[in-house]
N, C-alpha and C. Protein backbone atom coordinates (compact mmCIF):
# COMPACT_ATOMS: atom_id res chain seq x y z
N UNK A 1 105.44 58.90 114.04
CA UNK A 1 106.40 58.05 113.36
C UNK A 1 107.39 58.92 112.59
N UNK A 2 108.62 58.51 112.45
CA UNK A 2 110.22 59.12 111.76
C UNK A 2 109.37 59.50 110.25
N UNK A 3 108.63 58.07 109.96
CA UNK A 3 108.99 58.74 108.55
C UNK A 3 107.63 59.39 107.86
N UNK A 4 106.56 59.77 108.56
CA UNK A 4 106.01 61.10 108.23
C UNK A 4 106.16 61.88 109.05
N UNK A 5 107.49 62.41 109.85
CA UNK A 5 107.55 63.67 110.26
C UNK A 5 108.17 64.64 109.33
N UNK A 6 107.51 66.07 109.15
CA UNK A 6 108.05 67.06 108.38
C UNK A 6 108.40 66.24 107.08
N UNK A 7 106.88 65.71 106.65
CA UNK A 7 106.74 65.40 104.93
C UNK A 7 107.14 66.20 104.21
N UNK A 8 106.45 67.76 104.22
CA UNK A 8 106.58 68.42 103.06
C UNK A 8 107.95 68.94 102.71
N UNK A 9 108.77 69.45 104.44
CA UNK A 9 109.58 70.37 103.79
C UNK A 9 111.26 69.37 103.98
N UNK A 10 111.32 68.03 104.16
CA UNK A 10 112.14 67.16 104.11
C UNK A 10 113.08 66.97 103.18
N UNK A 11 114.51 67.05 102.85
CA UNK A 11 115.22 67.22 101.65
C UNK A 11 115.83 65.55 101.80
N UNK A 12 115.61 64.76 100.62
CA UNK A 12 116.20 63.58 100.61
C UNK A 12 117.82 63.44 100.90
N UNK A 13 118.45 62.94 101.99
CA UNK A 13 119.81 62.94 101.61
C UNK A 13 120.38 62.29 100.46
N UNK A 14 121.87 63.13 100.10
CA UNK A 14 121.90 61.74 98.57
C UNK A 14 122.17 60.74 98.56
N UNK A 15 122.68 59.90 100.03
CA UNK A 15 122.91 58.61 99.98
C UNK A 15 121.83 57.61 99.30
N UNK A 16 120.49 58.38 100.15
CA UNK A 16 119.34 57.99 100.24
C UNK A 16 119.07 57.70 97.99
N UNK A 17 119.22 59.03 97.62
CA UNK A 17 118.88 59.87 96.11
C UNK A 17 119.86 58.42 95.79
N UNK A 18 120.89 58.07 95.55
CA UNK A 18 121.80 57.32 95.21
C UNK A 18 120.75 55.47 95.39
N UNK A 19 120.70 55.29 96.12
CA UNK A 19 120.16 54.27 96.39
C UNK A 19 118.80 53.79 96.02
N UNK A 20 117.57 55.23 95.67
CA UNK A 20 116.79 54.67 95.20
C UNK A 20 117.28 54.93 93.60
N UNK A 21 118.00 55.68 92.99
CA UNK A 21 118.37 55.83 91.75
C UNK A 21 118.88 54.29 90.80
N UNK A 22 119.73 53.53 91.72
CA UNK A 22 119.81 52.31 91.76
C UNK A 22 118.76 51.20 92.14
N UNK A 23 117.84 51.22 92.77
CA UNK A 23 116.84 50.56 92.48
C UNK A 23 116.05 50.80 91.15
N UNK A 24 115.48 51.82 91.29
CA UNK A 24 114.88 52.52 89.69
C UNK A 24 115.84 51.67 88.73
N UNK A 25 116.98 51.44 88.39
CA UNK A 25 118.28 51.22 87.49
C UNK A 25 117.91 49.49 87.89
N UNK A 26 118.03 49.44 88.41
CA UNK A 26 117.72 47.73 88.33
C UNK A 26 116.69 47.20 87.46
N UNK A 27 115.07 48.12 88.50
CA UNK A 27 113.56 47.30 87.63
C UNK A 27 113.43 48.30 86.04
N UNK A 28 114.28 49.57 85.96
CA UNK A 28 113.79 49.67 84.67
C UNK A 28 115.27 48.45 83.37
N UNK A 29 116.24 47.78 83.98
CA UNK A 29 117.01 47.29 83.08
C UNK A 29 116.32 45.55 83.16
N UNK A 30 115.58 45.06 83.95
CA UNK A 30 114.90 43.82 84.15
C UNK A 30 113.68 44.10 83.46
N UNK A 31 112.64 45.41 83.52
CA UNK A 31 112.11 45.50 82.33
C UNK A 31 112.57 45.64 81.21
N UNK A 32 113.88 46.04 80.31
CA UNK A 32 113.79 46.25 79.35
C UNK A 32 114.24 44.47 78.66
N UNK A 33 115.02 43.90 79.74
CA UNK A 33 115.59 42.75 79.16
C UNK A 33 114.84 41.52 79.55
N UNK A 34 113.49 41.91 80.49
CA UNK A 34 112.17 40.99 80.34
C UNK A 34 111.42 40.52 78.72
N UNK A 35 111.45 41.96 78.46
CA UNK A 35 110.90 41.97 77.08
C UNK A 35 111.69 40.67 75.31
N UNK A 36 113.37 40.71 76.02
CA UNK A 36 114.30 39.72 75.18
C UNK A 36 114.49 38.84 75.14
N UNK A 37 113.93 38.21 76.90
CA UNK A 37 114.23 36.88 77.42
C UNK A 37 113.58 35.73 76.77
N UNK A 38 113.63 34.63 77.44
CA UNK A 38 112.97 33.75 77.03
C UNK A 38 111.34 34.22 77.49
N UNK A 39 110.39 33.69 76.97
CA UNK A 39 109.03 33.79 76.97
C UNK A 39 108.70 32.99 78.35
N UNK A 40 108.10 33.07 79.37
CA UNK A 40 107.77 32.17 79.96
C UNK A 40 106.50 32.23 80.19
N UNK A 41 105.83 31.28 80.73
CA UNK A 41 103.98 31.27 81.51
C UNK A 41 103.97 32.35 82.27
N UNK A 42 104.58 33.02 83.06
CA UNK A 42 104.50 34.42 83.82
C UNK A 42 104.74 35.07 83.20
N UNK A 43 105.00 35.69 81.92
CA UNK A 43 105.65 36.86 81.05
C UNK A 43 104.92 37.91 81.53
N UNK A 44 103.52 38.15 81.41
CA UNK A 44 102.52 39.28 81.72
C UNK A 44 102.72 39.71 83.37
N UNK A 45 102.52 38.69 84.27
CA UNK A 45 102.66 38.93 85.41
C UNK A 45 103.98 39.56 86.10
N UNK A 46 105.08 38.97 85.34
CA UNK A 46 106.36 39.58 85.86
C UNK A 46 106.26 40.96 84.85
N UNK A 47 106.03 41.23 83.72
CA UNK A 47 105.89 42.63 83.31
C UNK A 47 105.13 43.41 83.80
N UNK A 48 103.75 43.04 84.21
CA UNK A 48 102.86 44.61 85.20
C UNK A 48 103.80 44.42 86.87
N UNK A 49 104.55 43.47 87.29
CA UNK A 49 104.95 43.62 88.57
C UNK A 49 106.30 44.71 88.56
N UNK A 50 106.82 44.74 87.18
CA UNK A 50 108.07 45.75 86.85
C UNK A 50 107.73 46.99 86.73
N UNK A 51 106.67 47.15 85.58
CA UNK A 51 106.12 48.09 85.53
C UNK A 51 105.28 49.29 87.24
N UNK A 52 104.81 48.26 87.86
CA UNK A 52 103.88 48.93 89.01
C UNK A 52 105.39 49.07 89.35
N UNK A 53 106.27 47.96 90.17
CA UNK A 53 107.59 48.50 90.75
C UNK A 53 108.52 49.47 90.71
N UNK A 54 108.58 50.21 89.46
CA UNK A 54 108.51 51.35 88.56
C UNK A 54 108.21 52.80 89.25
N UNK A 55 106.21 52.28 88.95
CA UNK A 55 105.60 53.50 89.32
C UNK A 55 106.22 53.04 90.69
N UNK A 56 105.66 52.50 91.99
CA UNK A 56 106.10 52.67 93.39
C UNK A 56 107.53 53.55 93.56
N UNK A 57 108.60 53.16 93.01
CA UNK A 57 109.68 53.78 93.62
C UNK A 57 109.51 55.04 92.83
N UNK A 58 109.37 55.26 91.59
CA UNK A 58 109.43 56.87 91.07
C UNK A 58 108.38 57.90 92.10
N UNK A 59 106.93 56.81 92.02
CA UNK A 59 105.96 57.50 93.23
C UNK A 59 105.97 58.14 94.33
N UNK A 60 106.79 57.13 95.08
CA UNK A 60 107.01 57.35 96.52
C UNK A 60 108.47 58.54 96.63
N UNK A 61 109.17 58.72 95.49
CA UNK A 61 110.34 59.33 95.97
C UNK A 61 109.82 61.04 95.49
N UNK A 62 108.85 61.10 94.04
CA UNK A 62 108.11 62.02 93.76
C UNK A 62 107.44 62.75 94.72
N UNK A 63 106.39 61.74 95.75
CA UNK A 63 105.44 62.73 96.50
C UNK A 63 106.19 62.40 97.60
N UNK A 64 107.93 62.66 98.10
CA UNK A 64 108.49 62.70 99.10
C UNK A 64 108.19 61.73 100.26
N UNK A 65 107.64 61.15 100.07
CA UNK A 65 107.78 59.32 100.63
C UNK A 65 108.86 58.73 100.85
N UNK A 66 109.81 59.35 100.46
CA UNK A 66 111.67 58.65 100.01
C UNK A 66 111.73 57.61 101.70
N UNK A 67 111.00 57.98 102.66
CA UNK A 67 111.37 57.73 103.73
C UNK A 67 111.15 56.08 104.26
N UNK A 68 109.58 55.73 104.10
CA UNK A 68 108.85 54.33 104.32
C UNK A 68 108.74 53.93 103.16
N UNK A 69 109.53 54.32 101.56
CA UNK A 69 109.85 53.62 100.57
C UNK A 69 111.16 53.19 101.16
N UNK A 70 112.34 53.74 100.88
CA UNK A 70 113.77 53.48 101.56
C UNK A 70 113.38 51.86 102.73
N UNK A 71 112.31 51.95 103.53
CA UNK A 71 112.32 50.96 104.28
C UNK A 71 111.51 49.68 103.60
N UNK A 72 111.24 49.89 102.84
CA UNK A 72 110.31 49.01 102.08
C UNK A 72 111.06 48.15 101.09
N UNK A 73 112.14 48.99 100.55
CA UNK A 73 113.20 48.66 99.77
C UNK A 73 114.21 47.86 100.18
N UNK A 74 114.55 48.25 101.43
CA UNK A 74 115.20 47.27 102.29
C UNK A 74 114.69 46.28 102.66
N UNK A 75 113.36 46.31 103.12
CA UNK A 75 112.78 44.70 103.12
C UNK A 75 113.07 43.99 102.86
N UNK A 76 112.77 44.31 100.89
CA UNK A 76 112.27 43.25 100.33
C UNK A 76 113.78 43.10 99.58
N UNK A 77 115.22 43.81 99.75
CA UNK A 77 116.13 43.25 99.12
C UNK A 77 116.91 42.12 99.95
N UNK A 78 116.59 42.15 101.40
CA UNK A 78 117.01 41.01 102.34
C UNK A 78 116.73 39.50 101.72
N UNK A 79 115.46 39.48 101.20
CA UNK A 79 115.27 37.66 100.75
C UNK A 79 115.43 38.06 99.18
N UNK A 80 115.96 39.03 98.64
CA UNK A 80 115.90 39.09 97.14
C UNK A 80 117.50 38.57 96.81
N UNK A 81 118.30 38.70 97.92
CA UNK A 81 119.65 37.92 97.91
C UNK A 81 119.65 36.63 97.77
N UNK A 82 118.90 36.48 98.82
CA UNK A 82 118.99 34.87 99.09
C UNK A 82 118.21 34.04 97.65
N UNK A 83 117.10 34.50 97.12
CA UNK A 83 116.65 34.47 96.28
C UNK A 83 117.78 33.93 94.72
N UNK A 84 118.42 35.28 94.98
CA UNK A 84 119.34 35.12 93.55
C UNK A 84 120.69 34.50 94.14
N UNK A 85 121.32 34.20 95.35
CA UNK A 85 121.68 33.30 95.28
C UNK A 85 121.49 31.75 95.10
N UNK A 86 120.54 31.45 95.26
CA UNK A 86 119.63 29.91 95.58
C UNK A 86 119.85 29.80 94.07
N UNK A 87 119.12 30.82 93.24
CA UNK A 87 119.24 30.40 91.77
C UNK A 87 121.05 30.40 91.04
N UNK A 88 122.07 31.48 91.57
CA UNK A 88 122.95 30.77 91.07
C UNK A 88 123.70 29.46 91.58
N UNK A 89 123.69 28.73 93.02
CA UNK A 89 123.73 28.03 93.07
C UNK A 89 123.42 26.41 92.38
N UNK A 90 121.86 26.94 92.10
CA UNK A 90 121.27 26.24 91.23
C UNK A 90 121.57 25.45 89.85
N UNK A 91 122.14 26.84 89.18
CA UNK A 91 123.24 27.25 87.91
C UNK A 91 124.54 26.26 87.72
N UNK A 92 124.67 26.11 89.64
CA UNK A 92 126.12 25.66 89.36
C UNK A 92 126.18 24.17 89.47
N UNK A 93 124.56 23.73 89.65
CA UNK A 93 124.11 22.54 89.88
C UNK A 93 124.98 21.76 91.29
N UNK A 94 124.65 22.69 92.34
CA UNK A 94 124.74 22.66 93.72
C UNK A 94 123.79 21.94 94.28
N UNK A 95 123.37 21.06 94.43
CA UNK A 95 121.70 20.60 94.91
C UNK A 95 121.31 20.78 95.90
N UNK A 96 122.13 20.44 97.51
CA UNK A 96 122.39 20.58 98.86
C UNK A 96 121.96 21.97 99.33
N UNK A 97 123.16 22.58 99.04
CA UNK A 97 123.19 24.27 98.64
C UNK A 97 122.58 24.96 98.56
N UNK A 98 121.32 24.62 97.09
CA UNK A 98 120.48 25.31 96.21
C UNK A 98 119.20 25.36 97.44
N UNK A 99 118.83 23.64 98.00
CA UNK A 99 117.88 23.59 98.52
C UNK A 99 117.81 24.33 99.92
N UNK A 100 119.20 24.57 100.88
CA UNK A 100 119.08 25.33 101.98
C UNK A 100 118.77 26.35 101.42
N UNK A 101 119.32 27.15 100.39
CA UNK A 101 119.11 28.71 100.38
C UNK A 101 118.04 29.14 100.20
N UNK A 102 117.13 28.00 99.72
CA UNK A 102 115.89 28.64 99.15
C UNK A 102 114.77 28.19 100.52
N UNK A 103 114.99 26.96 101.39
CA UNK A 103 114.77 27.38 102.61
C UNK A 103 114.70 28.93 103.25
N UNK A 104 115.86 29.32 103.14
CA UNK A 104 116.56 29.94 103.85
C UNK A 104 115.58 31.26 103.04
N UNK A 105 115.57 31.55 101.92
CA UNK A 105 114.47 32.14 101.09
C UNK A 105 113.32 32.24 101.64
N UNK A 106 112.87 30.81 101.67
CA UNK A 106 111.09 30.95 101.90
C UNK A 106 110.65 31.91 103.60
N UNK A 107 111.93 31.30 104.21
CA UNK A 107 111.62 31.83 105.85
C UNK A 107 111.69 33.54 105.77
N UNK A 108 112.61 33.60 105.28
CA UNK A 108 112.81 35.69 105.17
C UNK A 108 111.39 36.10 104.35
N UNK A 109 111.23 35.37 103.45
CA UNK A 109 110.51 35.70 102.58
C UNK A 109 108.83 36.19 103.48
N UNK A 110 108.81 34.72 104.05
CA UNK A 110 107.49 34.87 104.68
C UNK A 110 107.72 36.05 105.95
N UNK A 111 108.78 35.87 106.62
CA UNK A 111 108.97 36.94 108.19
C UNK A 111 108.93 38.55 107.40
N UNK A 112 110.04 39.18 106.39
CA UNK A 112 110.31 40.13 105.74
C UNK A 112 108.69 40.62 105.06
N UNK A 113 108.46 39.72 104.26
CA UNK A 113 107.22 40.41 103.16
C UNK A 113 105.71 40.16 104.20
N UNK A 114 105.79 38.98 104.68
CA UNK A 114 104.47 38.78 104.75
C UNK A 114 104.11 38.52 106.53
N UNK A 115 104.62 39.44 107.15
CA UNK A 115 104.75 39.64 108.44
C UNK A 115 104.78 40.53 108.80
């Protein structure tokens, strides 16, 4: 497989360096402004899922993994669109709209993550 060939001596390109730097920049600014938000019944659960999300991408780019992280990342930002669109739709009190996208959500969601 591509992405454990020549683990050790593999130099990340920086597109690559750029892109997970910006992920990192996302879950550590959703953790810090998890902590401000409103309180909800998931508070704990969405904080260890930021936190582990955290360790994974610092992890994987640390012990040169950058490779089947990078694809992992992409996964899961395919239904993370649709996701945060559905909710601003939602916002805009779209109802029609709101409810395809999040269709449209659940299907990536299940094919992307859990397939």
């Amino acid at each position: 497989s591509l992405c454990y060939d020549k683990l050790i001596d593999h130099v990340c390109p920086p597109g690559i360096f750029v892109y997970y730097i910006a992920q990192l920049a996302i879950y550590v600014q959703a953790l810090g402004s998890h902590a401000f938000d409103v309180k909800r019944k998931d508070f704990w659960e969405m904080f260890i899922h930021h936190v582990v999300t955290i360790g994974l991408i610092a992890g994987s780019y640390l012990s040169n993994q950058w490779r089947i992280g990078t694809l992992v990342l992409l996964v899961h930002d395919g239904s993370d669109i649709l996701l945060q669109l559905a909710k601003l739709l939602n916002y805009a009190k779209l109802q029609l709209p709101t409810d395809l996208t999040f269709v449209a959500f659940a299907v990536s969601f299940a094919f992307f993550r859990l397939y």
